[in-house]
C-alpha atoms as a PDB file:
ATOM      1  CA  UNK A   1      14.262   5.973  13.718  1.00  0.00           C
ATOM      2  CA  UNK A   2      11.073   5.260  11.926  1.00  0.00           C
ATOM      3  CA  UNK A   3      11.137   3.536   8.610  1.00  0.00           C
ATOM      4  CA  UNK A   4       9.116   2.500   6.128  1.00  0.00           C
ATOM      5  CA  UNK A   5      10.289   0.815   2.641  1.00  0.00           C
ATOM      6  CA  UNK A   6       8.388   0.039  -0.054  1.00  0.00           C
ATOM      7  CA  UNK A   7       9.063  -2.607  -2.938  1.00  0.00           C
ATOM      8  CA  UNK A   8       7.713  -4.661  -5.498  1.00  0.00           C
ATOM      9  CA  UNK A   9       6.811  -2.319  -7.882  1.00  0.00           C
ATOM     10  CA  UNK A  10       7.521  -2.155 -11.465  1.00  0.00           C
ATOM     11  CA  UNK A  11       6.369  -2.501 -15.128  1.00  0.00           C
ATOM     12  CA  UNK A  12       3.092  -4.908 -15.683  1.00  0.00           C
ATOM     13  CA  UNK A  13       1.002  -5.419 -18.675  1.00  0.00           C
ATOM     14  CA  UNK A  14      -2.681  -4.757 -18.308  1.00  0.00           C
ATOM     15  CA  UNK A  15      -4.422  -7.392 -16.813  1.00  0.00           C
ATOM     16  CA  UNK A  16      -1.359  -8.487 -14.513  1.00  0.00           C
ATOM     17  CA  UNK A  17      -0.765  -9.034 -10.991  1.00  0.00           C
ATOM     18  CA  UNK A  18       1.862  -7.306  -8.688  1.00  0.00           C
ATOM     19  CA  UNK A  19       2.381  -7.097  -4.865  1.00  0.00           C
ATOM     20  CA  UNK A  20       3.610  -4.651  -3.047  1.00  0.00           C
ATOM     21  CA  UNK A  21       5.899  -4.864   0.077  1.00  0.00           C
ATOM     22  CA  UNK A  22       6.458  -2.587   2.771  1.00  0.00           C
ATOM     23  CA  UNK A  23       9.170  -3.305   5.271  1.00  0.00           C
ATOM     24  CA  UNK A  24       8.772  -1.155   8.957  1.00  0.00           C
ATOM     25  CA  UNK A  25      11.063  -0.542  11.601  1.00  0.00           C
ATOM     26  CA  UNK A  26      11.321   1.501  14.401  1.00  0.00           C
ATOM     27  CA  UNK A  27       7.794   1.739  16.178  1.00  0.00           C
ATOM     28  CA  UNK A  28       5.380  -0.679  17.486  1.00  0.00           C
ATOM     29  CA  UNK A  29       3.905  -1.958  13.817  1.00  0.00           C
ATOM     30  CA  UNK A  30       1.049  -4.364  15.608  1.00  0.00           C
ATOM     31  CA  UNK A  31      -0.176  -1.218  16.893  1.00  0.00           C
ATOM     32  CA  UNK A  32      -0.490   1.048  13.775  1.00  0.00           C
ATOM     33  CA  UNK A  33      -3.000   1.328  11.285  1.00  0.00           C
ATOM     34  CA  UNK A  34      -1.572   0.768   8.010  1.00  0.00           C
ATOM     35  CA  UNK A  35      -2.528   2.052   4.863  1.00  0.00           C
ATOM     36  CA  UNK A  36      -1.681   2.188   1.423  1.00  0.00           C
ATOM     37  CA  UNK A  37      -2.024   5.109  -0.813  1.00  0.00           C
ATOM     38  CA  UNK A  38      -1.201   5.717  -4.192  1.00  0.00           C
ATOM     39  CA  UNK A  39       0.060   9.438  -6.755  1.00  0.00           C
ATOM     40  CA  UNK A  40      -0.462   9.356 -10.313  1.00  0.00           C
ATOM     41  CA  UNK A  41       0.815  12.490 -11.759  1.00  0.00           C
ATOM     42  CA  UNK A  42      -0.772  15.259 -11.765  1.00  0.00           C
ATOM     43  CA  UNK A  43      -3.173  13.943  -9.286  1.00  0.00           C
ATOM     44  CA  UNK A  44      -3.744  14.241  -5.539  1.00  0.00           C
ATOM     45  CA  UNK A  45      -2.753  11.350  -3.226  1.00  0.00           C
ATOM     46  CA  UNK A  46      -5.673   8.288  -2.708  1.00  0.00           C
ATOM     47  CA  UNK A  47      -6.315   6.032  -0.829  1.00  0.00           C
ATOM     48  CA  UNK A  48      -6.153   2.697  -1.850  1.00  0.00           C
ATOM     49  CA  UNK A  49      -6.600   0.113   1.100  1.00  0.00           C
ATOM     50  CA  UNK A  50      -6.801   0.187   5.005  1.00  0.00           C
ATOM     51  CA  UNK A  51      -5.993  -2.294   7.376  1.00  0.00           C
ATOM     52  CA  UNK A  52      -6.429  -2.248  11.328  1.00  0.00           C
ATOM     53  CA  UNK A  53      -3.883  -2.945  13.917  1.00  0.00           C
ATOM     54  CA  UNK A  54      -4.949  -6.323  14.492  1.00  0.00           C
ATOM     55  CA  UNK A  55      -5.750  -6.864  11.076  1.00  0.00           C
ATOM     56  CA  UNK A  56      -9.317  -7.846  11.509  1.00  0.00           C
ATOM     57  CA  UNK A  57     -10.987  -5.261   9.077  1.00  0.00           C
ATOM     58  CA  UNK A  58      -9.725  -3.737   6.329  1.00  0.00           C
ATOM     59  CA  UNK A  59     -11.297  -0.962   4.281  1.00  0.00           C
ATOM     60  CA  UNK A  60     -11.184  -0.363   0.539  1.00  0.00           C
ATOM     61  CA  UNK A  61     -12.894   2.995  -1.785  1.00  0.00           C
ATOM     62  CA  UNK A  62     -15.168   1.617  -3.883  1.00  0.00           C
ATOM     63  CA  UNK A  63     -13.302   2.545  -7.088  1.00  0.00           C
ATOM     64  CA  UNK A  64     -10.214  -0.592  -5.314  1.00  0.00           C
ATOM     65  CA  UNK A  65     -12.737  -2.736  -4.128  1.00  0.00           C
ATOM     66  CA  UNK A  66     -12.200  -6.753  -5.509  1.00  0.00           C
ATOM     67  CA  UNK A  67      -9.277  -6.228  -7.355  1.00  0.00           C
ATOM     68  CA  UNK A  68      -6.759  -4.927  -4.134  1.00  0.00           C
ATOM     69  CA  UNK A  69      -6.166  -6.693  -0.897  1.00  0.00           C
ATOM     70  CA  UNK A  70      -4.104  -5.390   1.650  1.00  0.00           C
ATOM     71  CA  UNK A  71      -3.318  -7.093   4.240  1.00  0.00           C
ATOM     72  CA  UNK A  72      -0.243  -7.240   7.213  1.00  0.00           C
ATOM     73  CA  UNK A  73       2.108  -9.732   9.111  1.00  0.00           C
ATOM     74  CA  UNK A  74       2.757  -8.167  12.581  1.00  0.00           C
ATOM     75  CA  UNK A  75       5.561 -10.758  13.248  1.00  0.00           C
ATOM     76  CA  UNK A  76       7.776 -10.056  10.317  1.00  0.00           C
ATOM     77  CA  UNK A  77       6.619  -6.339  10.190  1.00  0.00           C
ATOM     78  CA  UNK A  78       5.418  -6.103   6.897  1.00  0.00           C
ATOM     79  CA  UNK A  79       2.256  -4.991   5.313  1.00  0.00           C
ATOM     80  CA  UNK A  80       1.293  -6.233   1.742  1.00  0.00           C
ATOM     81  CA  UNK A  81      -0.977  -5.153  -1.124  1.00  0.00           C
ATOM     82  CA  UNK A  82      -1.985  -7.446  -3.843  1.00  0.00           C
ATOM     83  CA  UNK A  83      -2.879  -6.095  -7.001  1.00  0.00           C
ATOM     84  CA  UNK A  84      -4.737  -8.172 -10.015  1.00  0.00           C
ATOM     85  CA  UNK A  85      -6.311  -7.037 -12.859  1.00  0.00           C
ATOM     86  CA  UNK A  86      -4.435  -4.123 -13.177  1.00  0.00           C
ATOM     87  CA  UNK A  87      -5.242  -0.810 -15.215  1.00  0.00           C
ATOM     88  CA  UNK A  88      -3.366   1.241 -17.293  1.00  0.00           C
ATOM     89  CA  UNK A  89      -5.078   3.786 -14.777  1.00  0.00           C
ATOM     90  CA  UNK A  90      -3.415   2.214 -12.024  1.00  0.00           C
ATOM     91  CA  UNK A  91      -0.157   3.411 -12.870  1.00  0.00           C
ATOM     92  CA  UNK A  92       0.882   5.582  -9.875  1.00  0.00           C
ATOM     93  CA  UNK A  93       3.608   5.758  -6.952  1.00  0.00           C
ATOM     94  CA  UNK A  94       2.568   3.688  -4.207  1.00  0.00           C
ATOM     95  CA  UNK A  95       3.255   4.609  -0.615  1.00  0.00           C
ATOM     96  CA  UNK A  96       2.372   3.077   2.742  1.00  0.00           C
ATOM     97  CA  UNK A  97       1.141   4.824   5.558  1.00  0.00           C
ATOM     98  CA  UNK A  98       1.362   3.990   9.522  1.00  0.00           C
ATOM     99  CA  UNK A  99      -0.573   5.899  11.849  1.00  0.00           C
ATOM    100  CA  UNK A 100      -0.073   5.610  15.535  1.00  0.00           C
ATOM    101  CA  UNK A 101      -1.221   7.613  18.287  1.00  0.00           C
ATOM    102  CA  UNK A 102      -0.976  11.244  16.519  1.00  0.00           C
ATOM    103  CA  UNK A 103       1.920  10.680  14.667  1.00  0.00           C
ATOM    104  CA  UNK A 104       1.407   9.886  10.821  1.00  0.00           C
ATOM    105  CA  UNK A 105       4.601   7.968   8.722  1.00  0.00           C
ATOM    106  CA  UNK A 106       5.098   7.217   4.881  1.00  0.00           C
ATOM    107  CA  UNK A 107       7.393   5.691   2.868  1.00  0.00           C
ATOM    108  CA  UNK A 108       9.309   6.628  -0.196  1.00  0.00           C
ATOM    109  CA  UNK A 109       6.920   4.971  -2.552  1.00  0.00           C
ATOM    110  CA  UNK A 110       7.273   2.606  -5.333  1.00  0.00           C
ATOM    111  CA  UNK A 111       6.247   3.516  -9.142  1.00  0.00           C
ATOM    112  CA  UNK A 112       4.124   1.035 -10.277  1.00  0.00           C
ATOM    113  CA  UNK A 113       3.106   1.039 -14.474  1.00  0.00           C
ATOM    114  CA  UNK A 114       0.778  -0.346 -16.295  1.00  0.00           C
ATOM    115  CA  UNK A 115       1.094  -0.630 -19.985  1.00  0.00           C
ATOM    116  CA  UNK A 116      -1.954  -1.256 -22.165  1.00  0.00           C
END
């Protein structure tokens, strides 16, 4: 059975730092590509960061660029997104994302806030 569980999330002044955790099981991870997305309310799902199977290239929108970095450890499973500088704006549900072959897997999410 395919999981994928998200952590880390929480309350952080603007300006701070939090990373997010997400914990897979059941399918080959090293051969996914993982993504993280994020859900403010009222707005559609984004994209935040994207991360290849081997982890050699990793793709950002230009509204996440230098202040996200996601990145993965195939041996433990896990994919990671760092978060600095954080927004008020930023405040969303965070979910990650593995695609393999056609099949497409999220997680539950984890609310992140920012205050101001």
């Amino acid at each position: 059975q395919v999981q994928l569980v998200e952590s880390g999330g929480g309350l952080v002044q603007s300006g701070g730092s939090l990373r997010l955790f997400c914990a897979a099981s059941g399918f080959t991870f090293s051969s996914a590509v993982l993504n993280w997305y994020r859900q403010a309310p009222g707005k559609e799902r984004e994209l935040v960061a994207s991360i290849t199977s081997g982890g050699g290239s990793t793709n950002y929108p230009d509204s996440m660029k230098g202040r996200f970095t996601i990145s993965r450890d195939n041996a433990k499973n896990t994919l990671y997104l760092q978060m600095s500088s954080l927004k008020p704006e930023d405040t969303a549900v965070y979910y990650c994302n593995a695609r393999i072959y056609s099949y497409s897997y999220w997680g539950q999410g984890t609310q992140v806030t920012v205050s101001s």
